[in-house]
PDB file of N, CA and C in Angstrom:
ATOM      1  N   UNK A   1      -7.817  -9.632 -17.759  1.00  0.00           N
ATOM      2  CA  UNK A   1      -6.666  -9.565 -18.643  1.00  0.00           C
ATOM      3  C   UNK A   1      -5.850  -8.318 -18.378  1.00  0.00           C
ATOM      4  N   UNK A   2      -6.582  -7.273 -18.379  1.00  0.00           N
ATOM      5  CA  UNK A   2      -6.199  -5.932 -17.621  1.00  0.00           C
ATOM      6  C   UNK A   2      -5.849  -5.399 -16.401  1.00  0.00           C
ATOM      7  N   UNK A   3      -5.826  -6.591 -15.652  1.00  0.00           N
ATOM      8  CA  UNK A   3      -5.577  -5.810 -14.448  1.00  0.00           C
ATOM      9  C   UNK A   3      -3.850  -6.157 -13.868  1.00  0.00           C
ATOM     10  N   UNK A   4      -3.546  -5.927 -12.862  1.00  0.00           N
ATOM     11  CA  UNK A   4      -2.587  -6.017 -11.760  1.00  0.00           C
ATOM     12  C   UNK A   4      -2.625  -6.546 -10.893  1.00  0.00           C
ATOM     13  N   UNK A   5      -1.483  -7.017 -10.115  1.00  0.00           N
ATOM     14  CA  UNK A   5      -1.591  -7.596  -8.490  1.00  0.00           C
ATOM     15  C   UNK A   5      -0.826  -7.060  -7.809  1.00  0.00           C
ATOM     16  N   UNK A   6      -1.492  -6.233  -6.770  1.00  0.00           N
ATOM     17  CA  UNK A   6      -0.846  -5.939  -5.737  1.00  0.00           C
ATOM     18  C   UNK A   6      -0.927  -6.456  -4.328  1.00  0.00           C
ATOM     19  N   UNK A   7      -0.118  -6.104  -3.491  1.00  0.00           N
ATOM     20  CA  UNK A   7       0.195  -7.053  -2.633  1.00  0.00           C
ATOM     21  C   UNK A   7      -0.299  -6.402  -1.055  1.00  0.00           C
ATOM     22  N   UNK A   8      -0.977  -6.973  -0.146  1.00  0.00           N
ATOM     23  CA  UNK A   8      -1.142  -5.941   1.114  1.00  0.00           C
ATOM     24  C   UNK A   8      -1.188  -6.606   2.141  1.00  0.00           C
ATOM     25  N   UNK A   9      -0.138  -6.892   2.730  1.00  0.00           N
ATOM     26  CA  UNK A   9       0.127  -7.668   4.036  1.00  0.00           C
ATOM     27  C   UNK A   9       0.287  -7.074   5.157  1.00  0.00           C
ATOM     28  N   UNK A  10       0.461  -7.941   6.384  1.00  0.00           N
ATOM     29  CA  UNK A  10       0.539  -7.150   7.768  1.00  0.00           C
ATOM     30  C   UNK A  10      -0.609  -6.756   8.592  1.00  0.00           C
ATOM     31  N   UNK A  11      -0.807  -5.818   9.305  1.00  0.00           N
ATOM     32  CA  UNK A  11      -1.658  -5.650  10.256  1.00  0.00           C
ATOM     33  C   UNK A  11      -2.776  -5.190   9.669  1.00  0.00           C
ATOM     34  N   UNK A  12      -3.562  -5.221   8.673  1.00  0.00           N
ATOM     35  CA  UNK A  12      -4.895  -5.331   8.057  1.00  0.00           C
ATOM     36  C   UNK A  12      -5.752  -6.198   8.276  1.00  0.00           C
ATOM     37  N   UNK A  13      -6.884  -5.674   8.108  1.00  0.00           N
ATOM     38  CA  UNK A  13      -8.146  -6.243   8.143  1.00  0.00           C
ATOM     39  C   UNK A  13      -8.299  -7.108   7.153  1.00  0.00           C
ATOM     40  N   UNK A  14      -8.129  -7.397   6.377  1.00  0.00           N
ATOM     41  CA  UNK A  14      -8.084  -8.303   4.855  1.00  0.00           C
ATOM     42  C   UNK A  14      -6.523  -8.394   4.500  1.00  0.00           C
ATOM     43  N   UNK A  15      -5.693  -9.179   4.525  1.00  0.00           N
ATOM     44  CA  UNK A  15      -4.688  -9.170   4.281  1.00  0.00           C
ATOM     45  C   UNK A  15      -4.722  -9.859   2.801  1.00  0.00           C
ATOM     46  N   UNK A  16      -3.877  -9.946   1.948  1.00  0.00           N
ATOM     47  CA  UNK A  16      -3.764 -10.182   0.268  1.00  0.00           C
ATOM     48  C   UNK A  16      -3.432 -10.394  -0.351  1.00  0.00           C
ATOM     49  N   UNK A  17      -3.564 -10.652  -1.828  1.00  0.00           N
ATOM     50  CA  UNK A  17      -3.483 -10.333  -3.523  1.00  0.00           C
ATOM     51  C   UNK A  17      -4.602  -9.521  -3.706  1.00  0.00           C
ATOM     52  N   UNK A  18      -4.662  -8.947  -4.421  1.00  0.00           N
ATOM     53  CA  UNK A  18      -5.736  -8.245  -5.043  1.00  0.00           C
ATOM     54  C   UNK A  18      -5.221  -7.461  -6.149  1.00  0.00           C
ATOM     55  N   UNK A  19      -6.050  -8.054  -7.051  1.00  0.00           N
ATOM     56  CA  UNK A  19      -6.112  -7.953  -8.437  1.00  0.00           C
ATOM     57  C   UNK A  19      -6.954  -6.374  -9.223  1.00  0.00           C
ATOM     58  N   UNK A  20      -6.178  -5.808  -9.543  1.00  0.00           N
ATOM     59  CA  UNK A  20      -6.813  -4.275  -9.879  1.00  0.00           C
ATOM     60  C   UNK A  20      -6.944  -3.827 -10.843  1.00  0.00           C
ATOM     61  N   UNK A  21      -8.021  -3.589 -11.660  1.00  0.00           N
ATOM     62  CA  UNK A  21      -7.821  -3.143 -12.973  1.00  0.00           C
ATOM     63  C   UNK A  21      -8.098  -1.834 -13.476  1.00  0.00           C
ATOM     64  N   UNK A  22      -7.476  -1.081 -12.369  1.00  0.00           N
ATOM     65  CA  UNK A  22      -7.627   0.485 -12.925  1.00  0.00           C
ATOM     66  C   UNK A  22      -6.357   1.441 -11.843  1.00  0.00           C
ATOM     67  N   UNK A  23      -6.165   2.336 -12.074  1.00  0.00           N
ATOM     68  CA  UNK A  23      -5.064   2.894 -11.515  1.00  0.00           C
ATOM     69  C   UNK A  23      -5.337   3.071  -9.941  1.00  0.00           C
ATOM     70  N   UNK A  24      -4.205   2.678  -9.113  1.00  0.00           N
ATOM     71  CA  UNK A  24      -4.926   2.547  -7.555  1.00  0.00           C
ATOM     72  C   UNK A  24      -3.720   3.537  -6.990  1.00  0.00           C
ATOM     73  N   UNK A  25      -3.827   4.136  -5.702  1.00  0.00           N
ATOM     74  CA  UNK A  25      -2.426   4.560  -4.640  1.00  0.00           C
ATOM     75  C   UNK A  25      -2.969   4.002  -3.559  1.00  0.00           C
ATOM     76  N   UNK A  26      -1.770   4.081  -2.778  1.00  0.00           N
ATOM     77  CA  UNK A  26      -1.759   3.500  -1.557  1.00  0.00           C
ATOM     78  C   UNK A  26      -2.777   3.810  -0.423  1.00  0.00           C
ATOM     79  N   UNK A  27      -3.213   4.077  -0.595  1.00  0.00           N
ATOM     80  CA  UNK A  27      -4.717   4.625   0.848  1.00  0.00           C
ATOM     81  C   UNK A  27      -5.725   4.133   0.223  1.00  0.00           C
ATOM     82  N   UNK A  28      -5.926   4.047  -1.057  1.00  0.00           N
ATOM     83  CA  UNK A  28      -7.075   3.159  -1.943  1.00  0.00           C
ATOM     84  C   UNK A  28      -6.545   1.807  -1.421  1.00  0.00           C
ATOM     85  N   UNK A  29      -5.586   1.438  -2.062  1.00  0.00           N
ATOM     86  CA  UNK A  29      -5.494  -0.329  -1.634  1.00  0.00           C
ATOM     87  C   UNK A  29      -5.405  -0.679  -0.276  1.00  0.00           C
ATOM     88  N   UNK A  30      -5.393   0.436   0.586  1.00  0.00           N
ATOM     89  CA  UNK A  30      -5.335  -0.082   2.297  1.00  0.00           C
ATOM     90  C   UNK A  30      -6.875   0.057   2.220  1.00  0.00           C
ATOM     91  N   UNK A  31      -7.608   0.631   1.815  1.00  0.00           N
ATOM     92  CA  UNK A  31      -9.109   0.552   2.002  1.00  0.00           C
ATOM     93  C   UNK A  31      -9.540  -0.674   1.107  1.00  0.00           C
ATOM     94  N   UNK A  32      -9.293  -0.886   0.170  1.00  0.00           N
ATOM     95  CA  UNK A  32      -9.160  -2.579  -0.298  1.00  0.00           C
ATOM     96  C   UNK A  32      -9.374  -3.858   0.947  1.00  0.00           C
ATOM     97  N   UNK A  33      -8.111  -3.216   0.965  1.00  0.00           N
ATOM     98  CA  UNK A  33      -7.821  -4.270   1.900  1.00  0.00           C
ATOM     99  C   UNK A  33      -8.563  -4.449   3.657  1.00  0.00           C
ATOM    100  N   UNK A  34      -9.276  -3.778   3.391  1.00  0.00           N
ATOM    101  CA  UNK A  34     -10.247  -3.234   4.796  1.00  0.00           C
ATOM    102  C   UNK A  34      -9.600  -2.310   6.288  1.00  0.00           C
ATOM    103  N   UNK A  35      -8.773  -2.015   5.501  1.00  0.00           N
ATOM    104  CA  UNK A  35      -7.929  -1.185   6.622  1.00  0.00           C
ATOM    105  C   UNK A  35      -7.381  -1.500   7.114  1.00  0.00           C
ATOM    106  N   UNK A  36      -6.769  -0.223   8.314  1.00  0.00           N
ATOM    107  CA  UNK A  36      -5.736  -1.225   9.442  1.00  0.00           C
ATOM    108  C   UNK A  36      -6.450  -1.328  10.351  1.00  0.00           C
ATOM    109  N   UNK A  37      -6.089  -2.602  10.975  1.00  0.00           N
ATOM    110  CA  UNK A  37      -6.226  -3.539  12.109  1.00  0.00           C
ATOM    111  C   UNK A  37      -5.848  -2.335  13.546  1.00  0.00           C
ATOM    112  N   UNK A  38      -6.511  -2.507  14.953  1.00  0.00           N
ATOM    113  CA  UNK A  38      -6.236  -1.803  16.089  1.00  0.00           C
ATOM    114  C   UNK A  38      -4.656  -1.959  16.501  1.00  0.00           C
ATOM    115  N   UNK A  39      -4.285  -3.107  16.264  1.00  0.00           N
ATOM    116  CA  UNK A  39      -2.703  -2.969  16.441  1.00  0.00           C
ATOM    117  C   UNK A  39      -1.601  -2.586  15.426  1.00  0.00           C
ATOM    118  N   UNK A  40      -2.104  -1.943  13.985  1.00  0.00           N
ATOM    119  CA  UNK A  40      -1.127  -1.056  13.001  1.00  0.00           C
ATOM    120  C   UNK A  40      -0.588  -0.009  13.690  1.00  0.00           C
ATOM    121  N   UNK A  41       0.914  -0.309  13.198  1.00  0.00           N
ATOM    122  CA  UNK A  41       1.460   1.518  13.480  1.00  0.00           C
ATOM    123  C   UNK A  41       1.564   1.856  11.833  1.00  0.00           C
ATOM    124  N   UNK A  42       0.449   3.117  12.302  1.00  0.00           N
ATOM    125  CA  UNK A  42       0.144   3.473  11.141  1.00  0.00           C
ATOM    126  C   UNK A  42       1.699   4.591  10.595  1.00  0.00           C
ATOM    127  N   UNK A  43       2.355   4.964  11.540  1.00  0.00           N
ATOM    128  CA  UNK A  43       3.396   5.442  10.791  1.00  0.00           C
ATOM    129  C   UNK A  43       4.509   4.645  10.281  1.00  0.00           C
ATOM    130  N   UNK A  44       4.315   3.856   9.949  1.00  0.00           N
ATOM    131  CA  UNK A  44       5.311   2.785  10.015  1.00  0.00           C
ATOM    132  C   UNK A  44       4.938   1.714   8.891  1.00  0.00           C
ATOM    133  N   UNK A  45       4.660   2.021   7.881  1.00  0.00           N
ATOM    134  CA  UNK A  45       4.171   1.439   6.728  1.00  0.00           C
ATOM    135  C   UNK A  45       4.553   1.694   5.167  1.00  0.00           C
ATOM    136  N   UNK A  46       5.369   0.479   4.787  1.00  0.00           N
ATOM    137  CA  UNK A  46       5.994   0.512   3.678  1.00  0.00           C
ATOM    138  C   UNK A  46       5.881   0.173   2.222  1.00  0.00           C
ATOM    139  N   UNK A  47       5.908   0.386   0.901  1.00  0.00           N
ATOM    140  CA  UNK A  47       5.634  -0.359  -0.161  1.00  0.00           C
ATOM    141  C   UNK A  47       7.109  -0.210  -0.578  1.00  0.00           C
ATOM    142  N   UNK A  48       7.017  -1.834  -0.787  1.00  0.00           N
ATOM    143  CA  UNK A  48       8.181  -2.117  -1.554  1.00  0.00           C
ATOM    144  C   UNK A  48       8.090  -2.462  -3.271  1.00  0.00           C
ATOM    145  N   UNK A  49       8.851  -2.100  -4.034  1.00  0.00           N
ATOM    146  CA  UNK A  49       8.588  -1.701  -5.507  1.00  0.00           C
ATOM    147  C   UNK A  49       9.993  -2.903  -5.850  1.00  0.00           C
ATOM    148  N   UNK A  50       9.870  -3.245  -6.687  1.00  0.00           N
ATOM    149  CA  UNK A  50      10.827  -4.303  -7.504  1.00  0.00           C
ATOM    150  C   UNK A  50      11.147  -3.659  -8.839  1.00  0.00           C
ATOM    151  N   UNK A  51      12.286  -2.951  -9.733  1.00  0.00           N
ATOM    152  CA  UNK A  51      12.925  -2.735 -10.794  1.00  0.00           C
ATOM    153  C   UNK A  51      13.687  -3.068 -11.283  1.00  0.00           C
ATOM    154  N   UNK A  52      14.021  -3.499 -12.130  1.00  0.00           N
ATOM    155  CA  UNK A  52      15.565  -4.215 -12.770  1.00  0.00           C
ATOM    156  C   UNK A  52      16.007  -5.034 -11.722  1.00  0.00           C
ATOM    157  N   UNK A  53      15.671  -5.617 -10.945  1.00  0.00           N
ATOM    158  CA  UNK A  53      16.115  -6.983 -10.194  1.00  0.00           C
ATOM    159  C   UNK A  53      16.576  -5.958  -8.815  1.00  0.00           C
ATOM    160  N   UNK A  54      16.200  -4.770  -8.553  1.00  0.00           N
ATOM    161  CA  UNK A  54      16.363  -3.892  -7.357  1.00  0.00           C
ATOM    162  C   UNK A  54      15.423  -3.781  -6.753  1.00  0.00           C
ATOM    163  N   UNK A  55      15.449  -3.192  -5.405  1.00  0.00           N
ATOM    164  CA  UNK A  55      13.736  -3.009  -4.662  1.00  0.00           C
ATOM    165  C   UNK A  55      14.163  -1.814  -4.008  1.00  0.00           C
ATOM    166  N   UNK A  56      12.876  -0.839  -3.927  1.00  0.00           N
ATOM    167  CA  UNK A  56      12.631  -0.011  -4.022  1.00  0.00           C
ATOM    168  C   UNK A  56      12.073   0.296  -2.720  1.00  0.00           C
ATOM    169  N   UNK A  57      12.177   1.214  -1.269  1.00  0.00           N
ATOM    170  CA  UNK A  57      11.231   1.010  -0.430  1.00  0.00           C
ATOM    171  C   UNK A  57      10.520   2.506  -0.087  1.00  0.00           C
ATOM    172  N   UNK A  58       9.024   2.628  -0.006  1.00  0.00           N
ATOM    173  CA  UNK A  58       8.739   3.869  -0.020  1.00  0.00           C
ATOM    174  C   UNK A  58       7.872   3.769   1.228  1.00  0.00           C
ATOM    175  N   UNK A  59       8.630   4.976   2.150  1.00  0.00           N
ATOM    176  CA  UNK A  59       7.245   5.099   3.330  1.00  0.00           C
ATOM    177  C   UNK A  59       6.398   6.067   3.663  1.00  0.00           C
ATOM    178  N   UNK A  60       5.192   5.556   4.198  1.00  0.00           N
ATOM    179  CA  UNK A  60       4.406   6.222   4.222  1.00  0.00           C
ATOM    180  C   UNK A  60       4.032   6.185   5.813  1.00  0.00           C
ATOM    181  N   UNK A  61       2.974   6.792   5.853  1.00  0.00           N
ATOM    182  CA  UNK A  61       2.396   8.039   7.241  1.00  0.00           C
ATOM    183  C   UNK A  61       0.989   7.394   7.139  1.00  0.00           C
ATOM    184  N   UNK A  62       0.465   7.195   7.386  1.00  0.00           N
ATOM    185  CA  UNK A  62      -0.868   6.938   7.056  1.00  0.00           C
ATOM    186  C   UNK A  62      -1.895   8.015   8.051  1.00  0.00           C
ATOM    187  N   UNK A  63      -1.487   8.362   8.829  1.00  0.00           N
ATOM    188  CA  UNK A  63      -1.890   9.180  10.315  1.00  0.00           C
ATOM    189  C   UNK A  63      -1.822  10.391   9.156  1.00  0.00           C
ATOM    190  N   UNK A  64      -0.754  10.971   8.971  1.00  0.00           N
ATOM    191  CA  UNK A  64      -0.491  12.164   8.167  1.00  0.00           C
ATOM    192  C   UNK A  64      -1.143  12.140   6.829  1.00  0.00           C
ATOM    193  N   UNK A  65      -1.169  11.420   5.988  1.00  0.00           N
ATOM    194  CA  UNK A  65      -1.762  11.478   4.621  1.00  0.00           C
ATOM    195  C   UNK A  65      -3.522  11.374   4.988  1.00  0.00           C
ATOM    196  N   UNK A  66      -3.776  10.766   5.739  1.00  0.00           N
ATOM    197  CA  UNK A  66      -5.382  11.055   6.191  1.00  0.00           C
ATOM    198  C   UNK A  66      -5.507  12.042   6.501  1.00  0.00           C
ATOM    199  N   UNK A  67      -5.046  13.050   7.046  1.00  0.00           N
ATOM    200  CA  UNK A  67      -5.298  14.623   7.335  1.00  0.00           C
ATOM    201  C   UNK A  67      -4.903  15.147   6.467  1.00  0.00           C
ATOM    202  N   UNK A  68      -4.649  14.711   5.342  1.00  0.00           N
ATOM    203  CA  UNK A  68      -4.028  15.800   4.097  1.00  0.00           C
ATOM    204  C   UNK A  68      -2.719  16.417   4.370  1.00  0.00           C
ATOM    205  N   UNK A  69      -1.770  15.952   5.007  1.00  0.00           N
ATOM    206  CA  UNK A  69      -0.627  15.945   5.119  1.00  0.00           C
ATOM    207  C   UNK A  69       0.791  15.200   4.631  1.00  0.00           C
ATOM    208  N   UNK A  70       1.602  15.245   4.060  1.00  0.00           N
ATOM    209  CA  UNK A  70       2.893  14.862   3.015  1.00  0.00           C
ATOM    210  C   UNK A  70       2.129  13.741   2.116  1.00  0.00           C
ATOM    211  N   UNK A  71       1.116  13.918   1.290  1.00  0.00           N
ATOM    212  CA  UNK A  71       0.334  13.498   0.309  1.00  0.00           C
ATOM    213  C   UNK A  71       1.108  13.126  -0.891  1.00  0.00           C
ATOM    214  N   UNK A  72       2.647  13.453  -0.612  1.00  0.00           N
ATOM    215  CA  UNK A  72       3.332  12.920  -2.140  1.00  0.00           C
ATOM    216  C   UNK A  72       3.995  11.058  -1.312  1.00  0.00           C
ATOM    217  N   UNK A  73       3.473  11.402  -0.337  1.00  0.00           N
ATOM    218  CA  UNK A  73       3.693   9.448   0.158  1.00  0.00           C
ATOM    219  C   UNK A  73       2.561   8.615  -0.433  1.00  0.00           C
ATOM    220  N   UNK A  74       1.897   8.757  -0.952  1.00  0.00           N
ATOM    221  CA  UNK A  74       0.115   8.408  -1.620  1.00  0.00           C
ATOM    222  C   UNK A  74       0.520   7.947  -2.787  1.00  0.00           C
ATOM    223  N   UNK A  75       1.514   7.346  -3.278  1.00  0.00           N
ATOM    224  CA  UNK A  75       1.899   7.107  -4.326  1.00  0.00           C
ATOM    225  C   UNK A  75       1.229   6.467  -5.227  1.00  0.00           C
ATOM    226  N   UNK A  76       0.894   6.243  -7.233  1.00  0.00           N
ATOM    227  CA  UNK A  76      -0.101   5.081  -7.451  1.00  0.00           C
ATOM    228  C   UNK A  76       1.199   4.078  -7.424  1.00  0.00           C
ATOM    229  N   UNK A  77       0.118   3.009  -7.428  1.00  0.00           N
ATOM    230  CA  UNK A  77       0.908   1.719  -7.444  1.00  0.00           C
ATOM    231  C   UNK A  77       0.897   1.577  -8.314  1.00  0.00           C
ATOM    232  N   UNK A  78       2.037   0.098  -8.766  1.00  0.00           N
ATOM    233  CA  UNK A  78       2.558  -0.597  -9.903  1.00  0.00           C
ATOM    234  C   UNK A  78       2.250  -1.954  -9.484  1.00  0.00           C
ATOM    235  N   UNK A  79       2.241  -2.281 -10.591  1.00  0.00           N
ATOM    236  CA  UNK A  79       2.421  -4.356 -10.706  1.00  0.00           C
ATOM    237  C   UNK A  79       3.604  -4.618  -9.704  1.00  0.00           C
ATOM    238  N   UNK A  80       2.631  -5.443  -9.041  1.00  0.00           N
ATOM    239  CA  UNK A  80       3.682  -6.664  -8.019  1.00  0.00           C
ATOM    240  C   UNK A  80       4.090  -5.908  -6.757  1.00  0.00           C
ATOM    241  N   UNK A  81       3.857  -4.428  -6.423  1.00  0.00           N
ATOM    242  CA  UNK A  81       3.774  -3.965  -5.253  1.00  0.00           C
ATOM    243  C   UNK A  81       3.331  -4.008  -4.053  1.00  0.00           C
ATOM    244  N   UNK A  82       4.090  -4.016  -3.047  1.00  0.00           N
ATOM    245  CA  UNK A  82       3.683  -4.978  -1.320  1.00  0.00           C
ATOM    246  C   UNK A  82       3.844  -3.806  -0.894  1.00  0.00           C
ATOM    247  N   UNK A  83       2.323  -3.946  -0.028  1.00  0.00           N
ATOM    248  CA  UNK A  83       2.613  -2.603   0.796  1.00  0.00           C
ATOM    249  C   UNK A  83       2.436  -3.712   2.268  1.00  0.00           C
ATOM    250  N   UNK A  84       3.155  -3.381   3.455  1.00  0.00           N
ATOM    251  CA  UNK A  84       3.656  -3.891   4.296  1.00  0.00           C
ATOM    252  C   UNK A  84       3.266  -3.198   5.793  1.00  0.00           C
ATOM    253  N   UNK A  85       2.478  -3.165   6.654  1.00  0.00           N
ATOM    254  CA  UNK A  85       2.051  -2.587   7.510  1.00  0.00           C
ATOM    255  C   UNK A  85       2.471  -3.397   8.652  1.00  0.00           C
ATOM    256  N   UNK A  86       3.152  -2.574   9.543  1.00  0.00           N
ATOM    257  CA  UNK A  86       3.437  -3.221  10.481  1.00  0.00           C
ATOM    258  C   UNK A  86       2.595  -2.870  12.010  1.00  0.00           C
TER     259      UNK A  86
END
């Protein structure tokens, strides 16, 4: 009843819905989702956010935020958010 769906498509290991019922960011739900696949560019990976009938696109590093680097791309997620790995 509590939870969310977020969305994780593209070059992953588990590609998705997945249903979450506690506060997640983006490097949590790519580990959800079993990671990226040998052919991700990991810099090159997007969540798109939906507001007032607008979309929202936020990118991320994944190379960089694993070394503890520009960590404000780690965003938590929201309901109905696609993160998009190409």
């Amino acid at each position: 009843v509590n939870s969310m769906l977020i969305y994780v498509i593209g070059k992953v290991n588990n590609p998705g819905r997945f249903a979450i019922n506690t506060q997640i960011d983006v490097l949590q739900a790519l580990a959800v989702a079993g990671g990226l696949n040998p052919f991700a560019k990991d810099k090159e990976i997007a969540i798109f956010r939906k507001t007032d009938g607008k979309t929202q696109i936020f990118g991320f590093n994944y190379e960089a935020v694993s070394e503890g680097k520009n960590l404000e791309q780690n965003i938590t997620l929201k309901r109905g958010d696609v993160i998009v790995v190409r």
